[in-house]
C-alpha atoms as a PDB file:
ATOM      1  CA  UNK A   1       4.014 -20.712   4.268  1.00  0.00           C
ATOM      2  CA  UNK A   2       4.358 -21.556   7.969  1.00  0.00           C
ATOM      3  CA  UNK A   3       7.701 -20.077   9.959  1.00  0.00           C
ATOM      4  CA  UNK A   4       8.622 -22.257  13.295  1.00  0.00           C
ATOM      5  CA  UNK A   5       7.646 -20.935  16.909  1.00  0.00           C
ATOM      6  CA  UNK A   6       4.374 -19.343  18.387  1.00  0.00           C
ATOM      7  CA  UNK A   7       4.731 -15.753  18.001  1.00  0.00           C
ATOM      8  CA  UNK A   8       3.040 -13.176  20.375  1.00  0.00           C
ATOM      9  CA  UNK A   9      -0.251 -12.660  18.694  1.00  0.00           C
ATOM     10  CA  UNK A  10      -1.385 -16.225  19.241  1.00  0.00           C
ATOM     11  CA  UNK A  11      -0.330 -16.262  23.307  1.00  0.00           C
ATOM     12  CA  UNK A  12      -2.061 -12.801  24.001  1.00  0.00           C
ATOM     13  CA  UNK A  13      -4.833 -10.919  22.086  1.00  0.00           C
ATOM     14  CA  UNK A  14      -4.209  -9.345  19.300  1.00  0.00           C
ATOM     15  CA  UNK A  15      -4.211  -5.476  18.362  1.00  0.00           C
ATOM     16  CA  UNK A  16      -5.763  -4.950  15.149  1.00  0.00           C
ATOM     17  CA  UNK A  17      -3.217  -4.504  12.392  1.00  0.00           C
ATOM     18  CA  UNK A  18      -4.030  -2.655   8.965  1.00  0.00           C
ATOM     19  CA  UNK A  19      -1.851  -2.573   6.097  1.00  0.00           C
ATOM     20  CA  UNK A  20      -1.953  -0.158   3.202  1.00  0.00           C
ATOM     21  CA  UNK A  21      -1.527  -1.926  -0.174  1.00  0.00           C
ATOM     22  CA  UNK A  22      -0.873  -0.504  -3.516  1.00  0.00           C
ATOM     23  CA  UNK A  23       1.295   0.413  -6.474  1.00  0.00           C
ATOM     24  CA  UNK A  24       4.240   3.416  -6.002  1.00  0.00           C
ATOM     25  CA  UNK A  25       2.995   6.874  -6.776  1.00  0.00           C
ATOM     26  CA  UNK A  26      -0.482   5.543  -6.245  1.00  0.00           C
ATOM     27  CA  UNK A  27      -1.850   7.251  -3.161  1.00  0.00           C
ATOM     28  CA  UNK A  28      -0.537   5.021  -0.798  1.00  0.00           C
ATOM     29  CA  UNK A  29       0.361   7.722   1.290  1.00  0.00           C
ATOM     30  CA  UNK A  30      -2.769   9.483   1.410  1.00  0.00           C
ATOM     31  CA  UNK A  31      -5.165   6.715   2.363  1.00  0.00           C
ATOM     32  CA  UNK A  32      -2.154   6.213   5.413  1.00  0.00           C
ATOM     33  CA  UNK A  33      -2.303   9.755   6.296  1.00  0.00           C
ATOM     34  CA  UNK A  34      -6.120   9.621   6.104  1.00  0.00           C
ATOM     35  CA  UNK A  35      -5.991   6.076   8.884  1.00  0.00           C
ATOM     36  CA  UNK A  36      -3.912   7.959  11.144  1.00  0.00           C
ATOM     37  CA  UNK A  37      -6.732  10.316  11.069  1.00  0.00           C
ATOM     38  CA  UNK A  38      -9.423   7.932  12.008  1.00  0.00           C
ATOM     39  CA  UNK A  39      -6.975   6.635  14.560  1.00  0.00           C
ATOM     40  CA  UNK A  40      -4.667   4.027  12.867  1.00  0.00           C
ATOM     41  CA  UNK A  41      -0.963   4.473  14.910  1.00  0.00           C
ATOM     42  CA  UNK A  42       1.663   4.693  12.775  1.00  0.00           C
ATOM     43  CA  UNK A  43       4.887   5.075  14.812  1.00  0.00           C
ATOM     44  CA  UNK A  44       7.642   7.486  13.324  1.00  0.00           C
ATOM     45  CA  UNK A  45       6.906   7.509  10.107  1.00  0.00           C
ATOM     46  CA  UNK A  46       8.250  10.053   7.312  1.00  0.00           C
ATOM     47  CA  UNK A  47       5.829  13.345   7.760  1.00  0.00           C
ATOM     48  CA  UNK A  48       7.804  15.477   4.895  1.00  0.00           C
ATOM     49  CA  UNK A  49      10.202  15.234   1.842  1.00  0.00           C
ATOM     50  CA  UNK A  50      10.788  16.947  -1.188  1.00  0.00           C
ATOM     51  CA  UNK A  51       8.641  14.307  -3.452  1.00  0.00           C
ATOM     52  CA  UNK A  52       5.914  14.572  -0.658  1.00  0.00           C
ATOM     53  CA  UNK A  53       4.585  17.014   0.795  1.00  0.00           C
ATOM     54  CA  UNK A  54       3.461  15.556   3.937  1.00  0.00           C
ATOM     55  CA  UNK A  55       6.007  12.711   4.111  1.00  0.00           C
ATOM     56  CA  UNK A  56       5.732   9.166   2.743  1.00  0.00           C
ATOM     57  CA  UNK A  57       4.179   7.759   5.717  1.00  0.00           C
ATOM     58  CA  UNK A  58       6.497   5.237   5.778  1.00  0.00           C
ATOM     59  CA  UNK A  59       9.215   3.894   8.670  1.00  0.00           C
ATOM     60  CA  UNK A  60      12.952   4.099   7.248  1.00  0.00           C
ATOM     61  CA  UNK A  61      12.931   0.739   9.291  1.00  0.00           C
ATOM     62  CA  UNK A  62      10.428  -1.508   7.148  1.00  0.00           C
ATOM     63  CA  UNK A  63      11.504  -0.263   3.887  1.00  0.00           C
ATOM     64  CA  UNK A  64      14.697  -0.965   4.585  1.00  0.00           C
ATOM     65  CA  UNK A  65      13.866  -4.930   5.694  1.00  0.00           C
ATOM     66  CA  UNK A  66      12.032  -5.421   2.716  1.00  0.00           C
ATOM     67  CA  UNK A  67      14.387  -3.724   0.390  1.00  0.00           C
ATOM     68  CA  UNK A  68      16.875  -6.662   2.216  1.00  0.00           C
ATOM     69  CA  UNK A  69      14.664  -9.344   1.422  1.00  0.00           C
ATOM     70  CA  UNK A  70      13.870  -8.335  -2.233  1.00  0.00           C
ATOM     71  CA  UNK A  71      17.908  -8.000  -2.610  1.00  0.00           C
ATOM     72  CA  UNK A  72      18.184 -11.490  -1.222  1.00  0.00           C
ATOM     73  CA  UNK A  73      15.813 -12.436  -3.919  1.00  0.00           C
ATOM     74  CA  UNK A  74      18.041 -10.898  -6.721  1.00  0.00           C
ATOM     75  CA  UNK A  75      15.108  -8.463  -7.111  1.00  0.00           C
ATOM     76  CA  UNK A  76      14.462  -4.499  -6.143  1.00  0.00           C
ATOM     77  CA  UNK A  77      11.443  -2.808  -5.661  1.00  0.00           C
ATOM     78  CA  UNK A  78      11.677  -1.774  -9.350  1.00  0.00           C
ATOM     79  CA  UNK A  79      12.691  -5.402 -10.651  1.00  0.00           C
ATOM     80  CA  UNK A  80      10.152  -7.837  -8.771  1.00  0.00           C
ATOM     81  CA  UNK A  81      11.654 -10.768  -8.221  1.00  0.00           C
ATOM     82  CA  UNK A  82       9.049 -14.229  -9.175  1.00  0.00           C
ATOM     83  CA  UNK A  83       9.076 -15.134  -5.599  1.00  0.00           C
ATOM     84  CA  UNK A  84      10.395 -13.529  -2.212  1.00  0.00           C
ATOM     85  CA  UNK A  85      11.751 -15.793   0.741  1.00  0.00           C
ATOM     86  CA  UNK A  86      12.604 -14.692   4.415  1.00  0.00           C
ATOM     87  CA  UNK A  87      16.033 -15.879   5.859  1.00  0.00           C
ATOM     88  CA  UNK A  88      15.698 -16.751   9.121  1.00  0.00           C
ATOM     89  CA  UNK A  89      17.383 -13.255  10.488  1.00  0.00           C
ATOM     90  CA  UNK A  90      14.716 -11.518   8.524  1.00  0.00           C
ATOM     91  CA  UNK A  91      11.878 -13.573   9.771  1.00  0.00           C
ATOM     92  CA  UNK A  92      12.860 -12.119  13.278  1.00  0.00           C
ATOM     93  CA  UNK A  93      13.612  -8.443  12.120  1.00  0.00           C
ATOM     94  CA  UNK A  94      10.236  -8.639  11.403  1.00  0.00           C
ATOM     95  CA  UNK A  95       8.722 -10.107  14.446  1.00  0.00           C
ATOM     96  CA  UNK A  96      10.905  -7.252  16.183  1.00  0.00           C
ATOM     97  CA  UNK A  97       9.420  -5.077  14.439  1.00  0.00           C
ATOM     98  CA  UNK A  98       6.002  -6.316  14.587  1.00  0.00           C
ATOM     99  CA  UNK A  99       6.515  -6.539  18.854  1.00  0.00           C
ATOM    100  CA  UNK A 100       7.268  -3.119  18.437  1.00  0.00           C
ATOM    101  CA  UNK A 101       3.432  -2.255  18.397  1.00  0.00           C
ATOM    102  CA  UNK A 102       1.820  -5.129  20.567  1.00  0.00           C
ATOM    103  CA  UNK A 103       0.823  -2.340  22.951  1.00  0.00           C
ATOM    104  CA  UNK A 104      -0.874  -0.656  20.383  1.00  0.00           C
ATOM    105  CA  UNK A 105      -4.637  -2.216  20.046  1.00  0.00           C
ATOM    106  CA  UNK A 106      -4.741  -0.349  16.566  1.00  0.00           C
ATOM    107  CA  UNK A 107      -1.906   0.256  14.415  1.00  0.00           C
ATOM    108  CA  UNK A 108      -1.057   0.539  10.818  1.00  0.00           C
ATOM    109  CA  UNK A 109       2.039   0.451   8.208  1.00  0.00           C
ATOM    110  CA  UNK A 110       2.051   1.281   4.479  1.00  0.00           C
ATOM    111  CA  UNK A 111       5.149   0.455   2.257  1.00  0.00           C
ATOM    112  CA  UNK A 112       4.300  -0.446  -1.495  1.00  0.00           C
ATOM    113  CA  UNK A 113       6.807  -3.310  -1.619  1.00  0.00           C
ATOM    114  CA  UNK A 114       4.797  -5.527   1.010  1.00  0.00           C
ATOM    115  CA  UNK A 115       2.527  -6.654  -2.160  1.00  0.00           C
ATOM    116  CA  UNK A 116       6.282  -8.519  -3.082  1.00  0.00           C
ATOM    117  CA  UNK A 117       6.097  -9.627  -0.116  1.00  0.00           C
ATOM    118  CA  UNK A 118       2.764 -10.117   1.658  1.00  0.00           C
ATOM    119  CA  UNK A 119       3.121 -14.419   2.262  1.00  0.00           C
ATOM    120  CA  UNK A 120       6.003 -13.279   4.997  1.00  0.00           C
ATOM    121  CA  UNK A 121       3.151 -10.991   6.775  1.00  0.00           C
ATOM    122  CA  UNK A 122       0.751 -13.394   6.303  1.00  0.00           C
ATOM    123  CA  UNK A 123       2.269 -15.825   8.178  1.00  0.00           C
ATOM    124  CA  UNK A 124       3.070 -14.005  10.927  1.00  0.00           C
ATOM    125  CA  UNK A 125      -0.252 -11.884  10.833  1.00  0.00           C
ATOM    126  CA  UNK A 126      -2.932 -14.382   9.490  1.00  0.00           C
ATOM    127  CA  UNK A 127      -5.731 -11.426  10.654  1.00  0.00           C
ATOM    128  CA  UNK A 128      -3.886  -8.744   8.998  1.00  0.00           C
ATOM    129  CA  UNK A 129      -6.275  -6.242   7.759  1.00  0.00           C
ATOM    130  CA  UNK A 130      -5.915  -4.077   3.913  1.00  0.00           C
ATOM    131  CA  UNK A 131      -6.873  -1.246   2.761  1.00  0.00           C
ATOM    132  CA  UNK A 132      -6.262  -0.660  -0.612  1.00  0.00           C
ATOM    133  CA  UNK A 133      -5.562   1.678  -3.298  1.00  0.00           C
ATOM    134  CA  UNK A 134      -4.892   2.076  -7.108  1.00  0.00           C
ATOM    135  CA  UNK A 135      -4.724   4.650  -9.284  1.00  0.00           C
ATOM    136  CA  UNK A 136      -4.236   4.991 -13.523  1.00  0.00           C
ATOM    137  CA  UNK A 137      -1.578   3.104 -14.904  1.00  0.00           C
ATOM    138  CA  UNK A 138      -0.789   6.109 -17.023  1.00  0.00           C
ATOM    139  CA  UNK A 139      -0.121   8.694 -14.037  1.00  0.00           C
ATOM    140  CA  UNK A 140       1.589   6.230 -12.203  1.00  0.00           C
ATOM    141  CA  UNK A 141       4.057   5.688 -14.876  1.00  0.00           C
ATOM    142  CA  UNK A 142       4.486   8.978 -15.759  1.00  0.00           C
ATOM    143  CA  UNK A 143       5.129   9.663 -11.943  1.00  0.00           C
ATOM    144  CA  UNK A 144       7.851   7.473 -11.902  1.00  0.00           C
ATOM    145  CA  UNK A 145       9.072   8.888 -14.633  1.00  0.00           C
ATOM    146  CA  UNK A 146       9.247  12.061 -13.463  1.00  0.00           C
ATOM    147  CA  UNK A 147      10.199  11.115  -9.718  1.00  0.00           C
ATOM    148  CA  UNK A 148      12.761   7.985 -10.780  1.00  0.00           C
ATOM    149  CA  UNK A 149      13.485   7.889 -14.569  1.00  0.00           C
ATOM    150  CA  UNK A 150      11.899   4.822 -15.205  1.00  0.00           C
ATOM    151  CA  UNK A 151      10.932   4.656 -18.665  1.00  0.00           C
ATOM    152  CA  UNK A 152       7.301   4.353 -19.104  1.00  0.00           C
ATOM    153  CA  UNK A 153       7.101   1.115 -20.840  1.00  0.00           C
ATOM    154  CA  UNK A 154       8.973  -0.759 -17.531  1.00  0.00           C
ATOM    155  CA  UNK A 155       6.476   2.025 -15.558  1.00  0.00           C
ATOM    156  CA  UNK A 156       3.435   0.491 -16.949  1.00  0.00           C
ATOM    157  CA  UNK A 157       5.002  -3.255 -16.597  1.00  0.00           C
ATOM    158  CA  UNK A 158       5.708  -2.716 -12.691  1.00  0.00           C
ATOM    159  CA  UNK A 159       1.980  -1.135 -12.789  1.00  0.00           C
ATOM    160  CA  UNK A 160       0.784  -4.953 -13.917  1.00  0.00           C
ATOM    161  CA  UNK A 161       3.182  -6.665 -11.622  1.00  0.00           C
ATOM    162  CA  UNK A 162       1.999  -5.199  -8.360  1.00  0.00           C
ATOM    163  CA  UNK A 163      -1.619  -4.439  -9.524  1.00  0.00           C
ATOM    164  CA  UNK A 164      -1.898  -8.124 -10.608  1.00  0.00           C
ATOM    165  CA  UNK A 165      -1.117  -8.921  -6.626  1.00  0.00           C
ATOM    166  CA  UNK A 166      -3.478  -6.196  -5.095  1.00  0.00           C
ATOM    167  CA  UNK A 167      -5.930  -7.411  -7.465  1.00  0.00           C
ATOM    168  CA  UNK A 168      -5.451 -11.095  -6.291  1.00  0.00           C
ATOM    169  CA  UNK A 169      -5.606 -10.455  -2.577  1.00  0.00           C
ATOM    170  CA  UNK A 170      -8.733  -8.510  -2.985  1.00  0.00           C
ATOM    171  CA  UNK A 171     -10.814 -11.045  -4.437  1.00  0.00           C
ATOM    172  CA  UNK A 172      -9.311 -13.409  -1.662  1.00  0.00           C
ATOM    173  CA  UNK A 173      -9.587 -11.047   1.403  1.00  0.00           C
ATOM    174  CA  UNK A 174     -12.459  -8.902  -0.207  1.00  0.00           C
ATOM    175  CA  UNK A 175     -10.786  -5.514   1.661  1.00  0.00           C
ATOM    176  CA  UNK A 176     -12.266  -2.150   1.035  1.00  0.00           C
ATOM    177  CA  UNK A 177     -11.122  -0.406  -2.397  1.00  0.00           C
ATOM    178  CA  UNK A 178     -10.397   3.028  -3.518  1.00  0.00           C
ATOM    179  CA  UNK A 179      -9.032   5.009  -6.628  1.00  0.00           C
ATOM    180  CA  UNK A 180      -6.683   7.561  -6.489  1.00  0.00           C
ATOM    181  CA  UNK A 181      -8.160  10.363  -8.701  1.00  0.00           C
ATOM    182  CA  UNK A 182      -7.894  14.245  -8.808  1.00  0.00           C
ATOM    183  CA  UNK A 183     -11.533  14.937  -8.020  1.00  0.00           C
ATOM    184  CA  UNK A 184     -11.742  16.242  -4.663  1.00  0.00           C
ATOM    185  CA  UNK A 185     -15.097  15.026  -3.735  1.00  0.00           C
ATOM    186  CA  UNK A 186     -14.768  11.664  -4.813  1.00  0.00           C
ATOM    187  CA  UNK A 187     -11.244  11.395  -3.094  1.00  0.00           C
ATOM    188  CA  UNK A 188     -13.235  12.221   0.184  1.00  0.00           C
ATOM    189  CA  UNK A 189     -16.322  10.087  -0.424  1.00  0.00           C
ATOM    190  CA  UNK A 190     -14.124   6.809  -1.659  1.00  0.00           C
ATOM    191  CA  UNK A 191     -12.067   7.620   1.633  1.00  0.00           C
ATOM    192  CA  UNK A 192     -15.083   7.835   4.177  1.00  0.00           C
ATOM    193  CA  UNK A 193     -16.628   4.752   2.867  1.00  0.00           C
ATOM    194  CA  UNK A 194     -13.073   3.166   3.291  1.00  0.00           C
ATOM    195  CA  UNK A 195     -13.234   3.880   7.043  1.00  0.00           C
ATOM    196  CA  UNK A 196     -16.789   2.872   7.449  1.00  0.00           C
ATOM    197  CA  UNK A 197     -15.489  -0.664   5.758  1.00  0.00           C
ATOM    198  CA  UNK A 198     -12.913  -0.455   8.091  1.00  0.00           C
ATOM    199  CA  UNK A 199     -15.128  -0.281  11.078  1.00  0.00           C
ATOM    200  CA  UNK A 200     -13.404   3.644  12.274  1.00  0.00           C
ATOM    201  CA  UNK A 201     -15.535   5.887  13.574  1.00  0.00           C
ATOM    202  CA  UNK A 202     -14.263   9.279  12.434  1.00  0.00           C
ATOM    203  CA  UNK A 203     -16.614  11.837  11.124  1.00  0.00           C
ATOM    204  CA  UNK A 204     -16.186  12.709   7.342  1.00  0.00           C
ATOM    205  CA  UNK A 205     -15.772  16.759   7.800  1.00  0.00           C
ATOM    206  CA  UNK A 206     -13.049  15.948  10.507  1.00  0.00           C
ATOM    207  CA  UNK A 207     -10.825  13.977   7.572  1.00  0.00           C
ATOM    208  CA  UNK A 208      -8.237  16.715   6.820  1.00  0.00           C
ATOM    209  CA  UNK A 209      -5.028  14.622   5.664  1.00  0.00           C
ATOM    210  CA  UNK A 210      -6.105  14.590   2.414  1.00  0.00           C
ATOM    211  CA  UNK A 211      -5.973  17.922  -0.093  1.00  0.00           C
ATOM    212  CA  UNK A 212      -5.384  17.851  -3.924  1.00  0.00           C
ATOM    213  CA  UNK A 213      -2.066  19.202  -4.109  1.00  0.00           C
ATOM    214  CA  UNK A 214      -0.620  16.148  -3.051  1.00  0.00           C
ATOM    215  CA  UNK A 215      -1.661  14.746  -6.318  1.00  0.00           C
ATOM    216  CA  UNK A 216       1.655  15.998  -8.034  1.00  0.00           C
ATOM    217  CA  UNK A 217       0.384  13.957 -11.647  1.00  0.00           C
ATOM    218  CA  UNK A 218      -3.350  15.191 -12.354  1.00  0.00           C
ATOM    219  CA  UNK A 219      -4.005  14.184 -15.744  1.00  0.00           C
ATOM    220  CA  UNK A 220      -3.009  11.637 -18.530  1.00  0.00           C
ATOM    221  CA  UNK A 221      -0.648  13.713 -21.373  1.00  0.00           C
ATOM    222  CA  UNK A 222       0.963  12.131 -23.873  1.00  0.00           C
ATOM    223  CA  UNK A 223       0.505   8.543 -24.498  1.00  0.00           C
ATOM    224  CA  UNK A 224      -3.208   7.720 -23.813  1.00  0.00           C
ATOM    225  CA  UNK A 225      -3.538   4.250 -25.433  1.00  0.00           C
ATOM    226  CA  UNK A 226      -2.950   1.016 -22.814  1.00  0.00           C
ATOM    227  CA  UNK A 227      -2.202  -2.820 -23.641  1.00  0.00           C
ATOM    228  CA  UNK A 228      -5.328  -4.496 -23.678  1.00  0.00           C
ATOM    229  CA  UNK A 229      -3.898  -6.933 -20.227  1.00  0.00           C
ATOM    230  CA  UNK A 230      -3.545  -3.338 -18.610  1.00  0.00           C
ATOM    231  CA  UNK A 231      -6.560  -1.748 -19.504  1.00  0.00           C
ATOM    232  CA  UNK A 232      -8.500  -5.051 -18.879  1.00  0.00           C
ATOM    233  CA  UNK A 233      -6.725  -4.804 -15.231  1.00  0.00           C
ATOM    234  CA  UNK A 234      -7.943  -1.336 -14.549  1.00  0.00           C
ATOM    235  CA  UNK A 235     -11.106  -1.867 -15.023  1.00  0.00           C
ATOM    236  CA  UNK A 236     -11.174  -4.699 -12.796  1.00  0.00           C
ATOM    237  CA  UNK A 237      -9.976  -2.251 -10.032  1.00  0.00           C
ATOM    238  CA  UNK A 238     -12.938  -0.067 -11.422  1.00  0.00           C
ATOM    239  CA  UNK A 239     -15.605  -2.415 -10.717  1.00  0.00           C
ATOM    240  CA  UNK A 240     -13.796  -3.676  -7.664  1.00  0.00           C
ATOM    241  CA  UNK A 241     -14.142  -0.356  -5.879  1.00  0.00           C
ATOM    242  CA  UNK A 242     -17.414   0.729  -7.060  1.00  0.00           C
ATOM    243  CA  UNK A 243     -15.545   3.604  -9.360  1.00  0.00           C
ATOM    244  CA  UNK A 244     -16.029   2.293 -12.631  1.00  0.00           C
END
């Protein structure tokens, strides 16, 4: 999809742009909090709230937009519509918002509903950069549950719907990979070699964003058993990222 006009990145050079893809309740935040570290600027982004400890990491500004654009599309971040177009006032509420950080060589955004969405990025960003993240389909439905009352049948069929995306522009982008899991060492060693894909130079003993309280869902109960699509996804992801 190509939108009319040449926008700022192609008449001056372009800061380096990284977006944080993956599934609600699936560590999105954390591999945000852990960019910012490494020097990824964020803008004013939510840094606490009642479900998070240290804040969402997202801007009240882009969820909002895309929450627009999904509800243009008869659709909700919870009921994914097929496809997602951009009305012309939306395209430019996101250039604005884009200009917002063109004096920003290295900057960063992380909102789980851009995976609905990521053909309007594209085109506007065709060097966008991804980092990405996914965690078990069981923990993340269970989260919602707990954080949204979704029941977890629709839990695990949003997991699909957004995974099947992530998956999809990871085998066309081939962006660095990690799992959300609740073993501290791993979380820190799947982060660090994140960064080093990334090309930022941060030392690993100086990453401090991430601890393992924020995990707020440690541990499959309950249900254990997935539908062979899911489980067949997951481990995809698994040997995607190296963590299978």
């Amino acid at each position: 999809m190509a939108w009319p006009g040449t926008p700022w990145y192609e008449r001056a050079v372009s800061p380096r742009t990284i977006a944080v893809l993956g599934m609600h309740r699936s560590g999105t935040s954390c591999v945000t909090g852990t960019l910012e570290e490494a020097g990824v600027f964020l803008g004013a982004v939510s840094r606490k709230s009642v479900q998070n400890l240290k804040g969402n990491r997202e801007r009240p500004t882009l969820t909002n937009l895309h929450d627009a654009v999904l509800a243009a599309n008869s659709g909700a971040w919870d009921d994914p519509p097929a496809t997602a177009r951009w009305s012309v006032v939306q395209r430019e509420q996101l250039r604005q918002f884009i200009a917002e950080y063109s004096d920003r060589p290295l900057w960063g955004f992380k909102d789980p509903r851009t995976l609905l969405l990521l053909d309007g990025w594209i085109a506007l960003l065709p060097r966008l950069e991804f980092a990405g993240v996914f965690r078990h389909p069981l923990l993340v439905a269970q989260s919602l549950n707990r954080r949204n009352g979704v029941p977890m049948d629709h839990g695990l069929l949003l997991w699909r719907r957004y995974n099947e995306i992530l998956l999809r522009a990871h085998r066309e982008r081939s962006f660095p990979l990690v799992e959300f899991v609740s073993d501290p060492g791993v979380m820190r060693a799947s982060l660090s070699r994140q960064l080093v894909a990334l090309k930022l130079d941060i030392a690993p003993k100086r990453l401090r964003f991430y601890r393992p309280r924020l995990q707020t869902q440690r541990g499959v109960t309950g249900r254990t058993r997935l539908a062979p699509d899911i489980e067949h996804l997951y481990r995809a992801f698994q040997a995607g990222s190296g963590s299978a």
